[in-house]
C-alpha atoms as a PDB file:
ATOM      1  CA  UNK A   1      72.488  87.749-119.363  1.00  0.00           C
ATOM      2  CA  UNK A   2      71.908  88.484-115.507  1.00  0.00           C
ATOM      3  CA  UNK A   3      74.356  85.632-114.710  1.00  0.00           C
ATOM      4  CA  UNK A   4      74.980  82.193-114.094  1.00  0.00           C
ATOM      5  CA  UNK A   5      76.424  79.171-111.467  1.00  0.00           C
ATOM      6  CA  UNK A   6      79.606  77.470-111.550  1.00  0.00           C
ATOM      7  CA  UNK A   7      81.661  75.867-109.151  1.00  0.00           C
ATOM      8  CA  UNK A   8      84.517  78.409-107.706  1.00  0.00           C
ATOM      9  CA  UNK A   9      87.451  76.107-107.359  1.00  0.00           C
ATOM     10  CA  UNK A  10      88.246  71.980-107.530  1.00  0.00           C
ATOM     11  CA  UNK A  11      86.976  70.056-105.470  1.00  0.00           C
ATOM     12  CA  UNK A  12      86.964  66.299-104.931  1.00  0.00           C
ATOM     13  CA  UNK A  13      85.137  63.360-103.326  1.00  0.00           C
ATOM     14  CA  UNK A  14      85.911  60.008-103.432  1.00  0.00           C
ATOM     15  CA  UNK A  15      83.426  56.660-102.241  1.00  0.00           C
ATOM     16  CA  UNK A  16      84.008  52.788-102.101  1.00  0.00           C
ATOM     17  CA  UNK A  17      81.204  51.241-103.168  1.00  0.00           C
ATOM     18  CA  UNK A  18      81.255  47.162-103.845  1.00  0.00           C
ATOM     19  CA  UNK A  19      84.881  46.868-103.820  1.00  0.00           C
ATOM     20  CA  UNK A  20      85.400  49.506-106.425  1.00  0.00           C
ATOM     21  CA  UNK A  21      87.286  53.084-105.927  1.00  0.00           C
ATOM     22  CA  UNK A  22      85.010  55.639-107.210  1.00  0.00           C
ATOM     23  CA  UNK A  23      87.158  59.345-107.576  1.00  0.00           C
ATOM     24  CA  UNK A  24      84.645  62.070-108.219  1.00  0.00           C
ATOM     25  CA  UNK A  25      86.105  65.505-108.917  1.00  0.00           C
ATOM     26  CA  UNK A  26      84.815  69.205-110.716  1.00  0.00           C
ATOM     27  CA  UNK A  27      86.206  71.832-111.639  1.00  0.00           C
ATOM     28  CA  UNK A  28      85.679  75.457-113.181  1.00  0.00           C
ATOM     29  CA  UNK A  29      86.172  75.496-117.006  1.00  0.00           C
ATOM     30  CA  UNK A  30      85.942  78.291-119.057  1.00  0.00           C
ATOM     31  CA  UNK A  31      85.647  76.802-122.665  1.00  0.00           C
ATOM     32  CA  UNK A  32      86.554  73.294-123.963  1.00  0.00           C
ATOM     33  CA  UNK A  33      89.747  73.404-123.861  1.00  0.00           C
ATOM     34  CA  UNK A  34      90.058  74.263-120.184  1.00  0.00           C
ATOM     35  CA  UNK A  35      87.274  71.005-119.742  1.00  0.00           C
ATOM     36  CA  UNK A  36      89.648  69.265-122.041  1.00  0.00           C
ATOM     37  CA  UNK A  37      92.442  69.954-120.239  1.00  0.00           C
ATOM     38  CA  UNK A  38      90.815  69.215-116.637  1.00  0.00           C
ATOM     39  CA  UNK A  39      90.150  65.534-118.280  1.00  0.00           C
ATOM     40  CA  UNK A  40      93.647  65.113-119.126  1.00  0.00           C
ATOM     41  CA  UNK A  41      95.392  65.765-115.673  1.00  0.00           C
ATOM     42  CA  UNK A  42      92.950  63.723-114.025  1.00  0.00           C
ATOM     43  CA  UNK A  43      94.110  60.538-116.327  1.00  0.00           C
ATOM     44  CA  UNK A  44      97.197  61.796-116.048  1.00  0.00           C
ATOM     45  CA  UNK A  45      97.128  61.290-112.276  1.00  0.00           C
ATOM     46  CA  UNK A  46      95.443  58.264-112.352  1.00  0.00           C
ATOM     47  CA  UNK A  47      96.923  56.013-115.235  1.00  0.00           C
ATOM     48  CA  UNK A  48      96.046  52.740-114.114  1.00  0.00           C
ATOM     49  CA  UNK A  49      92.042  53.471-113.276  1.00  0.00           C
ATOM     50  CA  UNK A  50      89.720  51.184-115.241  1.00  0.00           C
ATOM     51  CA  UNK A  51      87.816  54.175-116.138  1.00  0.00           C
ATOM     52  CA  UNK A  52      87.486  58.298-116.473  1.00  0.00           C
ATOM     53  CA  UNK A  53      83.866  58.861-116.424  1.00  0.00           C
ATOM     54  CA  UNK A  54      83.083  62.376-117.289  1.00  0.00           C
ATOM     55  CA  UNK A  55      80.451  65.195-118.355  1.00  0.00           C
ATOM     56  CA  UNK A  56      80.846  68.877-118.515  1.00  0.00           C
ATOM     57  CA  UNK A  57      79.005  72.319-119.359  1.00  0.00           C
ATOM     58  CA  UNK A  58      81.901  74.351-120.857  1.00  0.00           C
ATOM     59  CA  UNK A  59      79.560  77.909-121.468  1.00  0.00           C
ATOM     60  CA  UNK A  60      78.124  80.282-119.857  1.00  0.00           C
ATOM     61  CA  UNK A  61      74.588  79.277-121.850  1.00  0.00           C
ATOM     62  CA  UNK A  62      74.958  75.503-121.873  1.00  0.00           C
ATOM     63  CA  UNK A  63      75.231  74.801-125.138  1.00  0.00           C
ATOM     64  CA  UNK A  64      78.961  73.552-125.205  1.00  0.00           C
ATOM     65  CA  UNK A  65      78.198  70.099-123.507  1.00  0.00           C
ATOM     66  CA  UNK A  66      80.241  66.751-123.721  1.00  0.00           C
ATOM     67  CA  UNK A  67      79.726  63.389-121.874  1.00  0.00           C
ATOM     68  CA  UNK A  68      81.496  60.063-122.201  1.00  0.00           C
ATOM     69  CA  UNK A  69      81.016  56.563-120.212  1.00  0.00           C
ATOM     70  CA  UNK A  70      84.630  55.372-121.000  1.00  0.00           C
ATOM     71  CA  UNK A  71      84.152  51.796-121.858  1.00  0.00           C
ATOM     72  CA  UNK A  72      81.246  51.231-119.031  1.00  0.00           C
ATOM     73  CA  UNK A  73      78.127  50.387-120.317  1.00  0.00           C
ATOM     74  CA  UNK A  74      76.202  52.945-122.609  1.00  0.00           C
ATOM     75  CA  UNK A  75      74.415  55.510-120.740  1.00  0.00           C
ATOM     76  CA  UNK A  76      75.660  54.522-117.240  1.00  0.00           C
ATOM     77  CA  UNK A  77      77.591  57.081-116.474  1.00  0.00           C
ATOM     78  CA  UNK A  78      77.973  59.889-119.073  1.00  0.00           C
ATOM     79  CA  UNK A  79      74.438  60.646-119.266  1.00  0.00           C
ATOM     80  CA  UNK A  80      74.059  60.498-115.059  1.00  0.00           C
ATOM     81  CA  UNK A  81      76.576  62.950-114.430  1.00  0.00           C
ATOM     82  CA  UNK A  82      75.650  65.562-116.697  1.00  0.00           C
ATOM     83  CA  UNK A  83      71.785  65.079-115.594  1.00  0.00           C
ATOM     84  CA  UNK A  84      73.202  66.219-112.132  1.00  0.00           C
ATOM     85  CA  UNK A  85      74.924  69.482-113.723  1.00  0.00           C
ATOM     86  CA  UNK A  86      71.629  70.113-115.623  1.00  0.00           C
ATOM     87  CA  UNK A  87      69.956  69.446-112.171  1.00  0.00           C
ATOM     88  CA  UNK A  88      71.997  71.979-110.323  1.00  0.00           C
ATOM     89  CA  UNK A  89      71.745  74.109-113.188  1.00  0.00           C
ATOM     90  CA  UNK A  90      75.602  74.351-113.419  1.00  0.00           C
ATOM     91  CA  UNK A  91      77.137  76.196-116.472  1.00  0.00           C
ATOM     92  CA  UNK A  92      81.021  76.376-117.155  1.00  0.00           C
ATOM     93  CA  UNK A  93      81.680  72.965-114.994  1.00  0.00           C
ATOM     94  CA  UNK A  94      83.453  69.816-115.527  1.00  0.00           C
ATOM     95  CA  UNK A  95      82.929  66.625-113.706  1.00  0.00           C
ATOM     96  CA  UNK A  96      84.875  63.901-113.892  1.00  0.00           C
ATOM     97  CA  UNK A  97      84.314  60.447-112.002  1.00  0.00           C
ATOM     98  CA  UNK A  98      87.364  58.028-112.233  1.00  0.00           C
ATOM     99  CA  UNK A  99      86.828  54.207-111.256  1.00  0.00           C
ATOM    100  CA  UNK A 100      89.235  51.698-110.075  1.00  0.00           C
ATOM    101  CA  UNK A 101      87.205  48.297-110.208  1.00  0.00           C
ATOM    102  CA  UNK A 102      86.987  45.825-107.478  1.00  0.00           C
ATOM    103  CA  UNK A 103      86.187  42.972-108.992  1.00  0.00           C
ATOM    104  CA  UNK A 104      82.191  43.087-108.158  1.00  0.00           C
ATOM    105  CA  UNK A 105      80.117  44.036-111.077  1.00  0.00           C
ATOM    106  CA  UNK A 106      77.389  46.791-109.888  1.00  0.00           C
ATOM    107  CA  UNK A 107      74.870  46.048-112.901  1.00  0.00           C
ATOM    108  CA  UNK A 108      73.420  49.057-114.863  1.00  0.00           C
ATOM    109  CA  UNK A 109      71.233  50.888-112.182  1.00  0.00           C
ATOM    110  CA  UNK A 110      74.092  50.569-109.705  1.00  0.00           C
ATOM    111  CA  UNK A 111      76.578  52.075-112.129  1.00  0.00           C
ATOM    112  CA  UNK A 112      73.897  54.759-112.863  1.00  0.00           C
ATOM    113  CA  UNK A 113      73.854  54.965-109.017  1.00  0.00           C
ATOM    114  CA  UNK A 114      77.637  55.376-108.292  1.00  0.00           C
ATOM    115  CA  UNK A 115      78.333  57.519-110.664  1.00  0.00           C
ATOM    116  CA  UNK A 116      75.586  60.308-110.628  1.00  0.00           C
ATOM    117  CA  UNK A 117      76.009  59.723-106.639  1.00  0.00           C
ATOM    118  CA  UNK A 118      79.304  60.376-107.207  1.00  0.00           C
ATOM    119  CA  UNK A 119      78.831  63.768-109.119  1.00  0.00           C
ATOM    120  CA  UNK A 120      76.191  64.761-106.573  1.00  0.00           C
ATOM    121  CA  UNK A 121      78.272  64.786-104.084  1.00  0.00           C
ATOM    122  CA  UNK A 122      81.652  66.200-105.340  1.00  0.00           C
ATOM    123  CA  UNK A 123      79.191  69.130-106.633  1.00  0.00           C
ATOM    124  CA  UNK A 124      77.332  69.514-102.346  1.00  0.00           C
ATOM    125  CA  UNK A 125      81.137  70.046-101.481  1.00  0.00           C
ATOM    126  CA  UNK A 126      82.024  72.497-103.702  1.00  0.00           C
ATOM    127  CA  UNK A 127      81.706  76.060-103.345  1.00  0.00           C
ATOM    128  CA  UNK A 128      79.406  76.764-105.951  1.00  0.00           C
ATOM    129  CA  UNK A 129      78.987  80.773-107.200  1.00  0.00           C
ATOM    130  CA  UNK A 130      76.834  82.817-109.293  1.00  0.00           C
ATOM    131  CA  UNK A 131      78.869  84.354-111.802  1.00  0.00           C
ATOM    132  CA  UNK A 132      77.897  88.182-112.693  1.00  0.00           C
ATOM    133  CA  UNK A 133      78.819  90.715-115.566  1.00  0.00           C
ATOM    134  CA  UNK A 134      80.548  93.304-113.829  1.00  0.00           C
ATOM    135  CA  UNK A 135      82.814  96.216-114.320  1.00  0.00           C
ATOM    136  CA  UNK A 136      85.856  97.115-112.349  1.00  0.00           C
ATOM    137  CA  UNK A 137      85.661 100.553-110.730  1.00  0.00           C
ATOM    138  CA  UNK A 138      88.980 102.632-109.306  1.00  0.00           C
ATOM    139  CA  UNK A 139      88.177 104.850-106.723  1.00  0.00           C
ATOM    140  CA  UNK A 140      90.371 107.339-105.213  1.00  0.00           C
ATOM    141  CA  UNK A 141      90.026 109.526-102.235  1.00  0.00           C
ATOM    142  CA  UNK A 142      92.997 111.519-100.519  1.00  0.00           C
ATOM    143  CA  UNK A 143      93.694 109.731 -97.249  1.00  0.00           C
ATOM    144  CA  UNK A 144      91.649 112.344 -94.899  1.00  0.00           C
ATOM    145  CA  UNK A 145      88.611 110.943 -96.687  1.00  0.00           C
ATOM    146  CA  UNK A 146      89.109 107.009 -96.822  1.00  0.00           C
ATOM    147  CA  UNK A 147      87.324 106.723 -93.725  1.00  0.00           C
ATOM    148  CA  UNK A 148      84.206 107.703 -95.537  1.00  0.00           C
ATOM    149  CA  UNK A 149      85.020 106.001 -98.395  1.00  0.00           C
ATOM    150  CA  UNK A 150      85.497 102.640 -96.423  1.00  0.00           C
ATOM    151  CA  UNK A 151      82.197 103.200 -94.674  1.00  0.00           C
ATOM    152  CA  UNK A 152      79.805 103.528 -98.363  1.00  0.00           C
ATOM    153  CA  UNK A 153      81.623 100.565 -99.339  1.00  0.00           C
ATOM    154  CA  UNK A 154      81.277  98.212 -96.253  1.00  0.00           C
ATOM    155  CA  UNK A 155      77.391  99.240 -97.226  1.00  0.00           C
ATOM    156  CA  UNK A 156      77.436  99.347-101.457  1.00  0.00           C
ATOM    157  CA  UNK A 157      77.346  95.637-102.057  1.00  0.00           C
ATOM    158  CA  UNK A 158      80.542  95.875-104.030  1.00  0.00           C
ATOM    159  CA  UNK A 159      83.718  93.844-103.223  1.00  0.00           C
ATOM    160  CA  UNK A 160      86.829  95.307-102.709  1.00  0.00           C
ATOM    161  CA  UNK A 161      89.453  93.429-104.411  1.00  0.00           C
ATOM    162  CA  UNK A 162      92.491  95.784-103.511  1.00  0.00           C
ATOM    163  CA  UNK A 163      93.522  99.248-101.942  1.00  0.00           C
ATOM    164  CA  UNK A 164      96.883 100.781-103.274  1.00  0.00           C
ATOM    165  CA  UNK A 165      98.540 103.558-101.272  1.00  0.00           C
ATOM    166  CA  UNK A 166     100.763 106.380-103.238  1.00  0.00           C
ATOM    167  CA  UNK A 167     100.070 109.938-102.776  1.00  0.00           C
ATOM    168  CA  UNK A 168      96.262 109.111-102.627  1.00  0.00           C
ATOM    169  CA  UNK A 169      94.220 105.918-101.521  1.00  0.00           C
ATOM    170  CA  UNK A 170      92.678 103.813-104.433  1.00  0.00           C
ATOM    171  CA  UNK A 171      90.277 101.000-104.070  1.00  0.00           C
ATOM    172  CA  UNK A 172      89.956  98.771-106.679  1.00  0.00           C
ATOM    173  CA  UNK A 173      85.811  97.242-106.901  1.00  0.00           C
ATOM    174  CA  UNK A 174      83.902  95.112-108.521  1.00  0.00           C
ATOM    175  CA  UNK A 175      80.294  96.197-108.735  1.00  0.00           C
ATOM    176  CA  UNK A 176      77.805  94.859-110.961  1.00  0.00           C
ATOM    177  CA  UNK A 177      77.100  95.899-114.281  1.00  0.00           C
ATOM    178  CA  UNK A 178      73.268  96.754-113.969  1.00  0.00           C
ATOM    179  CA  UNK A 179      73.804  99.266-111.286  1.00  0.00           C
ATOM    180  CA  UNK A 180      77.207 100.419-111.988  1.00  0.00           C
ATOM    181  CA  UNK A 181      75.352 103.868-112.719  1.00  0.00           C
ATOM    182  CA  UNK A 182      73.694 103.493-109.512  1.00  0.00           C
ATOM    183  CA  UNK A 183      76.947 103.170-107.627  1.00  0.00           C
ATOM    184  CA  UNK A 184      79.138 106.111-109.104  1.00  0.00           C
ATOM    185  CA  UNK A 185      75.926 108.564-108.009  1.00  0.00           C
ATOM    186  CA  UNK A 186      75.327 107.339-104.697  1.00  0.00           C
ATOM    187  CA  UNK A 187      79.177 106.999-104.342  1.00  0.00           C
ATOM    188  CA  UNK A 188      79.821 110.870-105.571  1.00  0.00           C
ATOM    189  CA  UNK A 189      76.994 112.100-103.386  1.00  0.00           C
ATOM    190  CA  UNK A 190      78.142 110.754-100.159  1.00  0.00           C
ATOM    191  CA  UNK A 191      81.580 111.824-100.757  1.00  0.00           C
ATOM    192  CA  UNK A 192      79.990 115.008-101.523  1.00  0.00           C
ATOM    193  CA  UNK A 193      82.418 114.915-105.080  1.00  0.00           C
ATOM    194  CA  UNK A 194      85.723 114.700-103.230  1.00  0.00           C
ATOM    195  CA  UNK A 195      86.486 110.887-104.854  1.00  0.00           C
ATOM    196  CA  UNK A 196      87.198 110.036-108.099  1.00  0.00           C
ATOM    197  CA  UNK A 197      86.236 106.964-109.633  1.00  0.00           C
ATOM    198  CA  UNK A 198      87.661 105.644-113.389  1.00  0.00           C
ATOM    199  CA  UNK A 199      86.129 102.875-115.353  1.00  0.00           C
ATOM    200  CA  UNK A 200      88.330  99.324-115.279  1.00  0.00           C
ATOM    201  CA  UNK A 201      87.559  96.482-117.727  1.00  0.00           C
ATOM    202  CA  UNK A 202      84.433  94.656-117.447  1.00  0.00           C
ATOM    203  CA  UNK A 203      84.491  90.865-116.530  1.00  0.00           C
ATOM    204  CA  UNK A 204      82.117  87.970-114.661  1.00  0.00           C
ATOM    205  CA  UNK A 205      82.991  87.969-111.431  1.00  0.00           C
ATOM    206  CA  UNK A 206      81.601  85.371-108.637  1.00  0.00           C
ATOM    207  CA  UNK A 207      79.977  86.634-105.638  1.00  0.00           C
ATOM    208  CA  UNK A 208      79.136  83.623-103.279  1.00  0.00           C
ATOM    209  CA  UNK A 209      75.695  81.918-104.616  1.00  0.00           C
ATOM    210  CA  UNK A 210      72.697  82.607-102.133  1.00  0.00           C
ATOM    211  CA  UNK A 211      71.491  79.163-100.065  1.00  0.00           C
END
């Protein structure tokens, strides 16, 4: 699996439309629990809302899917949201669109309207990235050669997620799993051997998702 998009961090968006409070907010979910769990704060937050509309993508492979209309009309809302994360192609993402009614009723192609407007919108605001396998790489250079060392990394691709300083200078990267080989050659060859670089954990990381 080369990788996959998800929203980086919560965002929300919220609309009037007719007289009724429409709260639209996603989040990153790793599993159903975490979706689960998302669902439950925003109720939590907003105990007297007439309803939690919600749908969410809770693997990287879409398979783990849920969707519920809350007492609105069938297929109003559930449905509409999760159409937009299948649109966007969004895996490992919750949406959740709470309503406060005003009084006006919107019929069933408004509903469908507000709420997969809604979604549509909370998701344009959000920082969405493409999540990659990865592998965590520690490399260490003696501080007369982190110069060098800064300079094939500004240039690698890889992102530097920390630099500890002891007797030596370690970087701590995350470079992509497919070319991890790639890296360690290039890496040894322009520090002509005078780094050295140990293996960290492997993980999906997200690098910023190209426009």
């Amino acid at each position: 699996m080369s990788g996959y998009l998800s929203v980086f961090a919560p965002c929300e968006y919220e609309a009037v439309i007719e007289r009724s409070r429409f709260i639209a907010r996603c989040t990153h979910c790793e599993g159903e629990e975490q979706a689960r769990a998302f669902l439950a704060g925003v109720r939590a937050e907003h105990p007297l809302a007439t309803h939690h509309c919600y749908a969410f993508v809770a693997d990287k492979l879409g398979n783990v899917l849920r969707f519920s209309d809350d007492g609105e009309p069938q297929g109003t809302a559930g449905i509409p949201i999760l159409d937009v994360l299948r649109n966007k192609k969004l895996q490992e993402t919750a949406v959740c669109v709470t309503r406060y009614f005003g009084g006006v009723k919107l019929g069933a192609g408004g509903l469908v309207r507000a709420y997969a407007g809604a979604a549509a919108e909370v998701l344009a605001r959000a920082q969405i990235c493409r999540y990659k396998p990865c592998r965590e790489l520690f490399c260490t250079v003696g501080y007369e050669h982190f110069d060098a060392l800064k300079k094939f990394l500004q240039g690698s691709g890889a992102t530097v997620k920390d630099v500890a300083y002891t007797d030596k200078v370690t970087a701590a990267v995350a470079v992509e799993e497919e070319g991890c080989a790639r890296f360690c050659a290039a890496l040894s060859d322009h520090m002509a051997g005078r780094v050295s670089v140990r293996e960290g954990e492997g993980y999906w990381f997200p690098f910023p998702a190209e426009e």
